[in-house]
C-alpha atoms as a PDB file:
ATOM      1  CA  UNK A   1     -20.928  70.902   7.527  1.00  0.00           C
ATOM      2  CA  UNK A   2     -20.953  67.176   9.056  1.00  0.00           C
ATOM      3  CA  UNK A   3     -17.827  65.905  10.753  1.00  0.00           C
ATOM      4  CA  UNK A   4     -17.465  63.273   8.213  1.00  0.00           C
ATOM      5  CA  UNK A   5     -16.901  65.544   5.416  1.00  0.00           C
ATOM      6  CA  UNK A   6     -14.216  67.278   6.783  1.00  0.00           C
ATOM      7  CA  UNK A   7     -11.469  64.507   6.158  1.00  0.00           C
ATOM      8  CA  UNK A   8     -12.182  63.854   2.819  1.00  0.00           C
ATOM      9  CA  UNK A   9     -12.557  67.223   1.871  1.00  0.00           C
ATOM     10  CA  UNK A  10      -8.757  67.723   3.633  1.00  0.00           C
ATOM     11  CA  UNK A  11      -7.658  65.262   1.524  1.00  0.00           C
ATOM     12  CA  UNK A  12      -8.554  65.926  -1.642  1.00  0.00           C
ATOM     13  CA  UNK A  13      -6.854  69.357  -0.853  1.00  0.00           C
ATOM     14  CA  UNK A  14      -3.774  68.124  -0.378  1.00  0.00           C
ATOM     15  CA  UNK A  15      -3.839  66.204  -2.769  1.00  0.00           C
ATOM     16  CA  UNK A  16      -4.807  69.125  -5.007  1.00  0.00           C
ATOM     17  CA  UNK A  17      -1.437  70.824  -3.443  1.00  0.00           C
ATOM     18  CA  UNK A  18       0.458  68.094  -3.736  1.00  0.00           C
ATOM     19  CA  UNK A  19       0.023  67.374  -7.828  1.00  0.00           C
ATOM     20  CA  UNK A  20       0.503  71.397  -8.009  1.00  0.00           C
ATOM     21  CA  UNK A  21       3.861  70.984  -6.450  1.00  0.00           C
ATOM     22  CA  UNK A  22       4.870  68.230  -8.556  1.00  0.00           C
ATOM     23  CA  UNK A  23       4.510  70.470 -11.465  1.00  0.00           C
ATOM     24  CA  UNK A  24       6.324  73.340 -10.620  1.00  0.00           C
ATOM     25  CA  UNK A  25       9.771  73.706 -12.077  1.00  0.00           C
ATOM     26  CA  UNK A  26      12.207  75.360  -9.765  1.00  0.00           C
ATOM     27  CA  UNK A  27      12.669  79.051 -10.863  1.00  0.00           C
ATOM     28  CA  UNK A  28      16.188  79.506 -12.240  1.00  0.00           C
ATOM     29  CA  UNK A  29      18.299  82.295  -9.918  1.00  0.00           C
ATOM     30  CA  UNK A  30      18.599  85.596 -10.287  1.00  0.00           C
ATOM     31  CA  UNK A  31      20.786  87.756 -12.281  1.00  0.00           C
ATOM     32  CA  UNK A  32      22.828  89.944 -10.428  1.00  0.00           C
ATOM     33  CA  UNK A  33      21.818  93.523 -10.394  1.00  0.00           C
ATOM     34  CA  UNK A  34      23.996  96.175 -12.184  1.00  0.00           C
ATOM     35  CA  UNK A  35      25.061  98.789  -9.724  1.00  0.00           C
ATOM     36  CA  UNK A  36      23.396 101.845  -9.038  1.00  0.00           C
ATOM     37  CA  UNK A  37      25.173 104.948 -10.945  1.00  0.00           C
ATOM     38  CA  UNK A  38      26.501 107.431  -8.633  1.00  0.00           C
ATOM     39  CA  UNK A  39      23.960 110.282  -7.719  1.00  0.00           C
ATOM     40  CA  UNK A  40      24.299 113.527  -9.759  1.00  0.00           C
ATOM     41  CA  UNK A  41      25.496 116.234  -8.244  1.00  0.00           C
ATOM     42  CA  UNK A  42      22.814 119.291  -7.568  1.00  0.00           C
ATOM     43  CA  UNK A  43      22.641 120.987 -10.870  1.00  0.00           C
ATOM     44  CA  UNK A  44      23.381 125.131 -11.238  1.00  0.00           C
ATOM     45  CA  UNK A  45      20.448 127.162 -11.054  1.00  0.00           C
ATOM     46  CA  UNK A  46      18.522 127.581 -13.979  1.00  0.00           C
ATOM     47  CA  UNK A  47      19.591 130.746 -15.556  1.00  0.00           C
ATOM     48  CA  UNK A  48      16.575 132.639 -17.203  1.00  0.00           C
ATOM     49  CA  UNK A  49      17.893 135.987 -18.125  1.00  0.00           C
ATOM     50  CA  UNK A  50      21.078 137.617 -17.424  1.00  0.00           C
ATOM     51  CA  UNK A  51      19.856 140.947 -15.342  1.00  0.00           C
ATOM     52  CA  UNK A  52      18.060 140.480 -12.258  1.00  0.00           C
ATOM     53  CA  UNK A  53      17.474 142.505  -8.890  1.00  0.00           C
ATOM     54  CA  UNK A  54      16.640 140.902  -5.826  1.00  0.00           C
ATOM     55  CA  UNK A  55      14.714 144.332  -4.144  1.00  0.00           C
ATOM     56  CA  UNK A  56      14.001 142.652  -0.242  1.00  0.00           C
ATOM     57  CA  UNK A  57      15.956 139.545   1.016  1.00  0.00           C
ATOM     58  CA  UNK A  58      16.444 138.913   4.991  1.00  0.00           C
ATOM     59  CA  UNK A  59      20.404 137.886   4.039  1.00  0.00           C
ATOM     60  CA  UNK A  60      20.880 138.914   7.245  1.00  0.00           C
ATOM     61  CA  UNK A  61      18.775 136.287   8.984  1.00  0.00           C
ATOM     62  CA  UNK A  62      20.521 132.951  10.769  1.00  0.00           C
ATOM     63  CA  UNK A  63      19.033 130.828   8.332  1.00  0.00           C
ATOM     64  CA  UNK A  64      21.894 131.555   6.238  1.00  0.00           C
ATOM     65  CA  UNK A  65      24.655 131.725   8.666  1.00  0.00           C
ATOM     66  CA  UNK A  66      25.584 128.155   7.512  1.00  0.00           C
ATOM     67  CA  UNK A  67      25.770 129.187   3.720  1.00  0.00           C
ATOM     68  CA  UNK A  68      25.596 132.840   2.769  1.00  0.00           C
ATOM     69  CA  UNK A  69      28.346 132.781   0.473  1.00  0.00           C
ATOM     70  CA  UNK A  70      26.998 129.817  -1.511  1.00  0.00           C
ATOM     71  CA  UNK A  71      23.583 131.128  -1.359  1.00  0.00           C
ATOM     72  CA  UNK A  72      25.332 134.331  -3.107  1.00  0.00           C
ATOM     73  CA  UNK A  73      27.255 132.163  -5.873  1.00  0.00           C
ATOM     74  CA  UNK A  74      23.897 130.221  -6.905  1.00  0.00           C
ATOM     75  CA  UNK A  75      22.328 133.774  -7.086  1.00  0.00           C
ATOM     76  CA  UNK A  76      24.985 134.978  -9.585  1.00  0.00           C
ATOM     77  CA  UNK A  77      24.666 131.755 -11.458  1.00  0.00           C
ATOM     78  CA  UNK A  78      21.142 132.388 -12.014  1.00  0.00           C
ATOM     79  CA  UNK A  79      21.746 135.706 -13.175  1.00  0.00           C
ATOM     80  CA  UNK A  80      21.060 137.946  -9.958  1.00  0.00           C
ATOM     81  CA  UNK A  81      23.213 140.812  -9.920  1.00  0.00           C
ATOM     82  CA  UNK A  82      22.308 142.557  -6.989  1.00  0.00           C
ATOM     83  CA  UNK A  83      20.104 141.603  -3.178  1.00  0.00           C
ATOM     84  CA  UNK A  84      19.042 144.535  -1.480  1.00  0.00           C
ATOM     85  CA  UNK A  85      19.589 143.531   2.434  1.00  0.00           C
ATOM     86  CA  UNK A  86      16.229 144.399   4.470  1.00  0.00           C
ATOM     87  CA  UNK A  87      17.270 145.432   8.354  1.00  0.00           C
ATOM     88  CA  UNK A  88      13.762 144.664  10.197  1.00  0.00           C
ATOM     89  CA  UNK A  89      15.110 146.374  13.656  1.00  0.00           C
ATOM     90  CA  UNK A  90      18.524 148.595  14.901  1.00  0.00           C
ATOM     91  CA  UNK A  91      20.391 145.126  15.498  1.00  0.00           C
ATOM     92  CA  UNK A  92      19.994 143.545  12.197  1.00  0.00           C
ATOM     93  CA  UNK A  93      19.919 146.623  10.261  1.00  0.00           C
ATOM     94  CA  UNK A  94      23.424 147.406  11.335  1.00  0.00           C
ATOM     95  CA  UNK A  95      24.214 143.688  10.432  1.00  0.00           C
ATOM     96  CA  UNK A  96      22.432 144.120   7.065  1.00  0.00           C
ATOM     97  CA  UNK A  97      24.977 147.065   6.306  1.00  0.00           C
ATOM     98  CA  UNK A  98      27.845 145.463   7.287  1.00  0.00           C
ATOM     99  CA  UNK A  99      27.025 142.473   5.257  1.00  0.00           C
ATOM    100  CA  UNK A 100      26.899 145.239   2.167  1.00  0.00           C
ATOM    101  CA  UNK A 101      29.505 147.043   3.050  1.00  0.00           C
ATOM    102  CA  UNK A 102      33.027 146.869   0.805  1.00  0.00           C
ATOM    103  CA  UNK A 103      30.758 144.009  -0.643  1.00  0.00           C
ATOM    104  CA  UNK A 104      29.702 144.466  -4.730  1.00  0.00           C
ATOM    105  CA  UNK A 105      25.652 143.455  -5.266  1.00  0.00           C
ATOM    106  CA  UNK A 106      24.704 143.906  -1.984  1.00  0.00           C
ATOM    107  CA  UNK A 107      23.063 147.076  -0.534  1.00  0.00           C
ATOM    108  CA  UNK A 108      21.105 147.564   2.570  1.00  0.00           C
ATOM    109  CA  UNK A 109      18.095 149.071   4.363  1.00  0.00           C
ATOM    110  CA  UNK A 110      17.582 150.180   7.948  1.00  0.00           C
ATOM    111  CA  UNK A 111      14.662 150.327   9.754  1.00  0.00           C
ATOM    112  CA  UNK A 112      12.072 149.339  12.453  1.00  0.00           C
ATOM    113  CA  UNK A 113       9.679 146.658  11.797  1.00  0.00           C
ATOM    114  CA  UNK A 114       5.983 146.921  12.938  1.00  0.00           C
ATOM    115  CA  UNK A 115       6.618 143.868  14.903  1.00  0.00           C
ATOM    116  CA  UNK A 116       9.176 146.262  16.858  1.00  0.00           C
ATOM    117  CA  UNK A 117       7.600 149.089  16.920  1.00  0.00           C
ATOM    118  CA  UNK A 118       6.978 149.071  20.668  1.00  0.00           C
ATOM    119  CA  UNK A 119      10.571 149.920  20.988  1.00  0.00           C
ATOM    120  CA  UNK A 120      10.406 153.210  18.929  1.00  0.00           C
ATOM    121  CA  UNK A 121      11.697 155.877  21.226  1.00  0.00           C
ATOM    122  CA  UNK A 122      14.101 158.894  20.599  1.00  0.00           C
ATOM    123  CA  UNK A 123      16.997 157.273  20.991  1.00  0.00           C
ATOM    124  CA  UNK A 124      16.291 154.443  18.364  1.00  0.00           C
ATOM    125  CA  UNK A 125      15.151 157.557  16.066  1.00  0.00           C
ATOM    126  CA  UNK A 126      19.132 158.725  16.848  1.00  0.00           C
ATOM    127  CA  UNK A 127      20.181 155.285  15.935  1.00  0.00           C
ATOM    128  CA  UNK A 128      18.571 154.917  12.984  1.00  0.00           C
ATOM    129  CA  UNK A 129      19.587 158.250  11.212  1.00  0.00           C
ATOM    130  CA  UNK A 130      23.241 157.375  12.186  1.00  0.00           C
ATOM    131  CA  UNK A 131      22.477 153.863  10.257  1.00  0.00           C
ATOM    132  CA  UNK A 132      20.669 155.935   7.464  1.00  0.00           C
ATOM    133  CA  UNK A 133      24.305 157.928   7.073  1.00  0.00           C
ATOM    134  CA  UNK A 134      26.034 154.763   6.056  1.00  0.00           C
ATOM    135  CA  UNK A 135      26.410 155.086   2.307  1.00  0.00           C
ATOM    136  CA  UNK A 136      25.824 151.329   1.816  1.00  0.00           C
ATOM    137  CA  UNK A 137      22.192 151.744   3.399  1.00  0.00           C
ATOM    138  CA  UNK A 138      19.576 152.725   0.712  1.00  0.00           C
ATOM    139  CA  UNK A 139      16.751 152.586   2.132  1.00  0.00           C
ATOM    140  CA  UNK A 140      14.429 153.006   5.085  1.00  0.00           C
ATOM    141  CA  UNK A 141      12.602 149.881   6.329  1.00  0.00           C
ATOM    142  CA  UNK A 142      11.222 147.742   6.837  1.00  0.00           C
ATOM    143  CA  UNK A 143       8.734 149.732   8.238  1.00  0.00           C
ATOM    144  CA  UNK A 144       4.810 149.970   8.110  1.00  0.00           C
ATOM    145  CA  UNK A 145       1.266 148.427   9.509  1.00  0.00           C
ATOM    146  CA  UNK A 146       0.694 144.557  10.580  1.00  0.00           C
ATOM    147  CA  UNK A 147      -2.571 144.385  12.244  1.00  0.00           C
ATOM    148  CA  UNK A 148      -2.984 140.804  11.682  1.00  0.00           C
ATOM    149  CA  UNK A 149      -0.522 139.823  14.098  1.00  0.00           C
ATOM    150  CA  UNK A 150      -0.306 142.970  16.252  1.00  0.00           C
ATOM    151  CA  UNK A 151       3.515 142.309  17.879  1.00  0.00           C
ATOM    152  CA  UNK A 152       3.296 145.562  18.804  1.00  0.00           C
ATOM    153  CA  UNK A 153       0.253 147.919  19.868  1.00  0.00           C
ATOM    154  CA  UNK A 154      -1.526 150.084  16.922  1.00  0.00           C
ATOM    155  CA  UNK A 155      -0.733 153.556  18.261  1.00  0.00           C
ATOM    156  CA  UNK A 156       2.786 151.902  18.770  1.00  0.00           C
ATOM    157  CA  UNK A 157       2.793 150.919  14.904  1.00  0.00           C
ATOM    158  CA  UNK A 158       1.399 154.271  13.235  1.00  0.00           C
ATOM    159  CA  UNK A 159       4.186 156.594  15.575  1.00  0.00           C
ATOM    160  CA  UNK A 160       6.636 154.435  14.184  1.00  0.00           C
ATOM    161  CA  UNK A 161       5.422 154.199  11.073  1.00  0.00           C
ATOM    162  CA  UNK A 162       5.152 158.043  10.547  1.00  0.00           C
ATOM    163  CA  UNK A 163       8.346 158.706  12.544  1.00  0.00           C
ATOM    164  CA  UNK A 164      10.124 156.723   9.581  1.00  0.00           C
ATOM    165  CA  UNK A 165       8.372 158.265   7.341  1.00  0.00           C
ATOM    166  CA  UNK A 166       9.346 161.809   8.022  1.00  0.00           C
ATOM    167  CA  UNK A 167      13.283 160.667   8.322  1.00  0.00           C
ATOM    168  CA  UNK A 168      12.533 159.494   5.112  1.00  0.00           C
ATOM    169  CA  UNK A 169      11.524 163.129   4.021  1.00  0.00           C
ATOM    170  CA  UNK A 170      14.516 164.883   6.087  1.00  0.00           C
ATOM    171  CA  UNK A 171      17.162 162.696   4.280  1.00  0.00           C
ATOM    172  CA  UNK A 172      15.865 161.808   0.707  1.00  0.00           C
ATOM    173  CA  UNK A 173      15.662 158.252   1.198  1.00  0.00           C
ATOM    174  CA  UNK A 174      12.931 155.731  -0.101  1.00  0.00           C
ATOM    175  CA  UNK A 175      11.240 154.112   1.849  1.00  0.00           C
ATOM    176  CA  UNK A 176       9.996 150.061   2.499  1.00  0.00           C
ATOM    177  CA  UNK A 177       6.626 149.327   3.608  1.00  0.00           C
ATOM    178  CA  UNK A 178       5.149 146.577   5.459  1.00  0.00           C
ATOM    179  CA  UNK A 179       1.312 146.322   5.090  1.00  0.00           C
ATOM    180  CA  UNK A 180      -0.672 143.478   6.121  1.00  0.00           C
ATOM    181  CA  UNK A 181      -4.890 143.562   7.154  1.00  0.00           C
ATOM    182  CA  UNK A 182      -4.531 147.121   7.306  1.00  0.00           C
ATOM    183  CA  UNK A 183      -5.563 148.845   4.414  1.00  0.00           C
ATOM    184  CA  UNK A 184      -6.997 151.757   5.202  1.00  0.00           C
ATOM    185  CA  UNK A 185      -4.754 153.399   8.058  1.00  0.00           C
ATOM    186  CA  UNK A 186      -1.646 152.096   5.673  1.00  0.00           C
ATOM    187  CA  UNK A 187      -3.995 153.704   2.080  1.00  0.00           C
ATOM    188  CA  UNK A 188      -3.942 157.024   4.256  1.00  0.00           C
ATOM    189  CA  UNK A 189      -0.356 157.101   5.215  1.00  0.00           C
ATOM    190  CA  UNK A 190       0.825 155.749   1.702  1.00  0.00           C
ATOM    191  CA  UNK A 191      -1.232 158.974   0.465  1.00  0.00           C
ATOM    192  CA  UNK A 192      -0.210 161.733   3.009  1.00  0.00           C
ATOM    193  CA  UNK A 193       3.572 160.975   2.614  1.00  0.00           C
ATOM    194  CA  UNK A 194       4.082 159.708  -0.625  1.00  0.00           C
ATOM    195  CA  UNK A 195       4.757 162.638  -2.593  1.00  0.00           C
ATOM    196  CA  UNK A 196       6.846 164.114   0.742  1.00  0.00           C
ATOM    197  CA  UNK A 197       9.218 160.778   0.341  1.00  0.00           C
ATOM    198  CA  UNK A 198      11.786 160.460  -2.815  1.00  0.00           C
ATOM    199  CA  UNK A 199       9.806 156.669  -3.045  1.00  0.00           C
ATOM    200  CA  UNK A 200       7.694 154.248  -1.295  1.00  0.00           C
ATOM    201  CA  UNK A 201       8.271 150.361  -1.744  1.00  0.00           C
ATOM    202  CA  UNK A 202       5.375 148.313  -1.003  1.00  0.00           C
ATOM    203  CA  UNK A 203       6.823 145.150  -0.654  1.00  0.00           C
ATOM    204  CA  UNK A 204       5.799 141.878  -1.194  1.00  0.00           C
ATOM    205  CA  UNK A 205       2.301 143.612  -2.110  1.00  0.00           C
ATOM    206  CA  UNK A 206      -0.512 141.882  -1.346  1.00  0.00           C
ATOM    207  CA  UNK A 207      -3.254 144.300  -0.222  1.00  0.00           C
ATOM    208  CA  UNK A 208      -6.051 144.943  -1.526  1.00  0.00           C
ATOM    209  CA  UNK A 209      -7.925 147.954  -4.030  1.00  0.00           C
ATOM    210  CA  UNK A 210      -7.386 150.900  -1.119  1.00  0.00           C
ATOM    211  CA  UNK A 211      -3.427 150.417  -0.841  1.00  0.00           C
ATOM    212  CA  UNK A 212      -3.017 149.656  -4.937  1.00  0.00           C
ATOM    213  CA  UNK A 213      -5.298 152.439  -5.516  1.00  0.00           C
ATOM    214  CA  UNK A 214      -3.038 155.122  -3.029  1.00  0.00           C
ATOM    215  CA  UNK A 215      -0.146 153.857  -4.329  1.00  0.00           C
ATOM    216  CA  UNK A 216      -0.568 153.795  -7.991  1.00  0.00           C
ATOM    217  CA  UNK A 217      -2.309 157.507  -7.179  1.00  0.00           C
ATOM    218  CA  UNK A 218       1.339 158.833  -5.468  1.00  0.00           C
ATOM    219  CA  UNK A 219       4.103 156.586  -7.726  1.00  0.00           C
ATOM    220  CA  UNK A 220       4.857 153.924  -5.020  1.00  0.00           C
ATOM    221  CA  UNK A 221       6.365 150.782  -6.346  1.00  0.00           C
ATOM    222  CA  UNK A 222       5.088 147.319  -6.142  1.00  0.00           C
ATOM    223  CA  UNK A 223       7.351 144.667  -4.982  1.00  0.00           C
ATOM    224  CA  UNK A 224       5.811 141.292  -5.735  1.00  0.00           C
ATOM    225  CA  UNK A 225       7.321 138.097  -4.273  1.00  0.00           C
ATOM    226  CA  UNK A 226       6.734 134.278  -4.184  1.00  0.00           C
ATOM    227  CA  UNK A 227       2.982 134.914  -3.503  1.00  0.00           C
ATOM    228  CA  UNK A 228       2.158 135.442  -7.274  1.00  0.00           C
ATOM    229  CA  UNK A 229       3.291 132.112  -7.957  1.00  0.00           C
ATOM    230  CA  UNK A 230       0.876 130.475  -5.306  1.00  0.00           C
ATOM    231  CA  UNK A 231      -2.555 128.537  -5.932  1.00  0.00           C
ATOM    232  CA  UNK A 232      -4.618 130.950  -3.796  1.00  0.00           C
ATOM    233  CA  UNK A 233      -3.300 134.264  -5.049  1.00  0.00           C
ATOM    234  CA  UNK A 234      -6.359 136.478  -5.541  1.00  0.00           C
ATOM    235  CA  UNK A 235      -4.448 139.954  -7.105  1.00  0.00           C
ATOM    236  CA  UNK A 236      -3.756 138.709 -10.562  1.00  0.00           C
ATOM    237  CA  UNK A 237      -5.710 142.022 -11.483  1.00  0.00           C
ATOM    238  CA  UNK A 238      -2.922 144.160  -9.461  1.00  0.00           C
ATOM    239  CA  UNK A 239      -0.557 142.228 -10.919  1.00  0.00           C
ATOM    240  CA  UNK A 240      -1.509 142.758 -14.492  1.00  0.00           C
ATOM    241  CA  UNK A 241      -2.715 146.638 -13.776  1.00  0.00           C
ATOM    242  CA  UNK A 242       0.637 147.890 -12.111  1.00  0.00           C
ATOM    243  CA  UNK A 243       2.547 150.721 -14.547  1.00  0.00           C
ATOM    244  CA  UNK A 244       5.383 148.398 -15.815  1.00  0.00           C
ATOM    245  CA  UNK A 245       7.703 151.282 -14.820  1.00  0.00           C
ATOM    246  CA  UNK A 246       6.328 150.426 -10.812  1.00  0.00           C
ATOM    247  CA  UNK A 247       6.978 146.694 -10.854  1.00  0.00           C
ATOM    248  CA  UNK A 248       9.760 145.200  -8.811  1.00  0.00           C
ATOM    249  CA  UNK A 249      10.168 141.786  -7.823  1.00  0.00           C
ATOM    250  CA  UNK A 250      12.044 140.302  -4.365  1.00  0.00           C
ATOM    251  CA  UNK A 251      12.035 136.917  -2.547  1.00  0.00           C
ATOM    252  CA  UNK A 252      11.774 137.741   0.892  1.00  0.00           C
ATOM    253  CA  UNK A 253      14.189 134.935   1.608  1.00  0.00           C
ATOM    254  CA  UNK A 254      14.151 132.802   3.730  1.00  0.00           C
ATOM    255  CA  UNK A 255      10.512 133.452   4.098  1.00  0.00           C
ATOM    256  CA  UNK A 256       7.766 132.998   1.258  1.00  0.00           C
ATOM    257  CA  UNK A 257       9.660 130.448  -1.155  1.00  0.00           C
ATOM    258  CA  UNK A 258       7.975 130.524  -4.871  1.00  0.00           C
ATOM    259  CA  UNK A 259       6.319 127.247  -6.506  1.00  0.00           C
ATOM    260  CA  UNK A 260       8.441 124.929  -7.709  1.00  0.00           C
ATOM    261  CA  UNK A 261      10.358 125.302  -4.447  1.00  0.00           C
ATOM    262  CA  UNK A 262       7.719 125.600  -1.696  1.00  0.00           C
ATOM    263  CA  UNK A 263       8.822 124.033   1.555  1.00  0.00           C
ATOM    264  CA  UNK A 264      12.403 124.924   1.303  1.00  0.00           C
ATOM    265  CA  UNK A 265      14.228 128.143   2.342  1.00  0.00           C
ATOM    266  CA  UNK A 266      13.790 130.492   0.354  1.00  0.00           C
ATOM    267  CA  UNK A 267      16.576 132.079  -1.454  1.00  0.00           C
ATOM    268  CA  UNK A 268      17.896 134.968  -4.054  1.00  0.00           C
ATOM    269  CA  UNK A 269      18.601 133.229  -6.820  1.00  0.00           C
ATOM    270  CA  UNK A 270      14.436 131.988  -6.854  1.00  0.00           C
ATOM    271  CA  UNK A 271      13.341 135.441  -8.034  1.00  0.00           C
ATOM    272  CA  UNK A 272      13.614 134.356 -11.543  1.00  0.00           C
ATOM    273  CA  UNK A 273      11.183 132.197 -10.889  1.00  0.00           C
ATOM    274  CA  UNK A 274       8.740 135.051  -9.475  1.00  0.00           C
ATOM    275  CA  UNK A 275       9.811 137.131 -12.718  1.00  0.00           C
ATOM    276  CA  UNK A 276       8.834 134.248 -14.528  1.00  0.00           C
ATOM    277  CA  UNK A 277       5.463 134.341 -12.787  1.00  0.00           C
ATOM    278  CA  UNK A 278       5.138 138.236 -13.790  1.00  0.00           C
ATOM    279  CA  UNK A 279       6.014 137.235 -17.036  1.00  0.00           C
ATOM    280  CA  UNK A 280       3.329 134.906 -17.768  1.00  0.00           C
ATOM    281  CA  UNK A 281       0.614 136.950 -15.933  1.00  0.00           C
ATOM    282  CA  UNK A 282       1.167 140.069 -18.189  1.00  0.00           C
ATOM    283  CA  UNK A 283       2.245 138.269 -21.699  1.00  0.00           C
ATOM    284  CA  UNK A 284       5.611 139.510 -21.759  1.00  0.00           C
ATOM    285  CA  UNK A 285       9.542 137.560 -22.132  1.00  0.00           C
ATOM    286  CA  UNK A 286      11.180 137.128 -19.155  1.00  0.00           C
ATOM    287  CA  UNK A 287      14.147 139.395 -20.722  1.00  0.00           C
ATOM    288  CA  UNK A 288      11.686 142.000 -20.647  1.00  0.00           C
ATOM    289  CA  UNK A 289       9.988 141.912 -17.083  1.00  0.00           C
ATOM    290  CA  UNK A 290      13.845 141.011 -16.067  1.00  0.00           C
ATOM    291  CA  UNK A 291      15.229 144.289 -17.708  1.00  0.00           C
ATOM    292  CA  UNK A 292      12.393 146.453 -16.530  1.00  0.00           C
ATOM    293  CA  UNK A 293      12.211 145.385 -12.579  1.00  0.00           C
ATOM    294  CA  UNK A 294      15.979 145.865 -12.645  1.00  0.00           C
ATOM    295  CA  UNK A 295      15.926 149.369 -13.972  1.00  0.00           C
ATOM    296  CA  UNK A 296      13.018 149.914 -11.751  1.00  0.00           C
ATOM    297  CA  UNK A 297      15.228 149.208  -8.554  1.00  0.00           C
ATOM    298  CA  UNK A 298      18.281 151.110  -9.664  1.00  0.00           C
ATOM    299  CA  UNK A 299      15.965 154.124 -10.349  1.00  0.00           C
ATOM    300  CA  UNK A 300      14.338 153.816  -6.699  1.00  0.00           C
ATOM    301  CA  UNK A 301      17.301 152.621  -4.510  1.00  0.00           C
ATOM    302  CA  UNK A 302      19.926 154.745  -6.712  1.00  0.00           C
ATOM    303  CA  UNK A 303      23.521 154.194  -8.033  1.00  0.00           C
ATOM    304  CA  UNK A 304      24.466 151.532  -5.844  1.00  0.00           C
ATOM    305  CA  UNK A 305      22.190 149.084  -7.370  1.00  0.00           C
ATOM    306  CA  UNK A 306      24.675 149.461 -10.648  1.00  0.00           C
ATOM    307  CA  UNK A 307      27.575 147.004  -8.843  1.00  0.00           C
ATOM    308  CA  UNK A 308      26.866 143.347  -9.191  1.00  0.00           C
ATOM    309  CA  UNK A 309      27.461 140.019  -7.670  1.00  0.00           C
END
């Protein structure tokens, strides 16, 4: 470009700008906006069914220190009628029973964790059976196998494990098992003890054909959690296959929160949305899976189970 175009090119711009200007109009003000309405308040749980049994919830656990009795109401409201408190070690189990005790739809389960089983010794055997006494404790556990993080040392896990297990035996109680990436130690253990043990829980089930296969075999029950309702969940076939007089469902609150709610702590009253999740995998009403997982957990964990929130 040559240095004498450049002025007349300038302008004839402006003077392209300036005729443009000349026939603007001037844009008339704004209205006033309207005021924003007030913000709803949070709406009451949805309420699916009228009859449902929370079988493994960590009540217990800090994250609810701020708001375990409103965690409780919003569980009633959506038509929970009773948590069963999971103790995980001695500490929490005896805080899990006192949170049940004198306390309608709550009961409570005492024992040592895989995590914790490096601890096991005789005197935490002495101190469990004394927690096992407590009438609101129904269960032992959460005990079992966890070789995918290994917190404590294998050996450590099975004499815990089988310790449990034969308290279990001596006092009539069920028991709930942890199994995770350790099928076949946990298949063998679910097979030698399960018809020495009024019940074994597998909870929040998701192991594979070994465990379903020694557990179907002895009359264990399956406890399924949020995991059914996630993307990657491979055991639809488990899920659909399990005697409907074996299924359970449980949140494992705070941990393991069900789609629509992933992200946030997880809570009792979102176990209607993991019965809705059994519901739809094996073709049945809500009511139904509702009524059956209920009478399912009053027939394992016993008489207790009847109060409600």
């Amino acid at each position: 470009m040559s240095r004498s175009a450049g002025p007349a090119r300038t302008r004839a711009a402006r003077g392209r700008c300036g005729r443009r200007a000349q026939c603007r109009s001037p844009l008339p003000p704004r209205p006033p906006r309207p005021p924003r309405p007030a913000a709803a308040p949070r709406p009451a749980p949805k309420r699916r069914c009228d009859v449902l049994v929370d079988a493994h919830c960590h009540l217990g656990d800090a994250a609810f220190d701020p708001d375990r009795d409103a965690v409780l109401e919003r569980a009633r409201r959506a038509g929970v009628q009773h948590v069963v408190v999971i103790g995980t070690m001695l500490e929490d189990s005896a805080r899990a029973a006192a949170l049940a005790r004198g306390r309608a739809g709550l009961s409570a389960t005492a024992g040592v964790h895989p995590h914790e089983a490096k601890g096991w010794s005789a005197e935490a055997a002495t101190r469990l059976k004394a927690l096992l006494a407590l009438p609101e404790v129904v269960a032992v556990g959460e005990t079992g196998l966890d070789y995918h993080y290994d917190h404590s040392p294998r050996d450590a896990q099975r004499r815990a494990f089988e310790a449990q297990l034969a308290l279990a035996a001596e006092l009539g109680k069920p028991v709930v098992v942890h199994a995770r990436a350790a099928d076949e130690d946990v298949a063998a253990l679910v097979r030698a003890w399960g018809q020495r043990v009024s019940s074994l829980v597998l909870h929040s089930f998701s192991s594979g054909a070994p465990v379903f296969d020694a557990g179907t075999a002895v009359g264990a029950y399956f406890s399924f959690s949020g995991m059914v309702t996630f993307k990657n969940w491979k055991l639809a076939d488990c899920l659909t296959a399990c005697p409907p007089d074996r299924l359970l469902v449980e949140t494992d609150a705070p941990y393991l929160a069900p789609v629509p709610h992933r992200g946030e702590r997880n809570e009792p009253a979102f176990v209607s949305d993991v019965a809705e999740a059994l519901a739809r995998a094996r073709g049945a009403p809500i009511a139904e899976i509702a009524e059956r997982t209920t009478d399912n957990a009053r027939r394992v964990f016993g008489a207790r189970l009847a109060s409600t929130l």
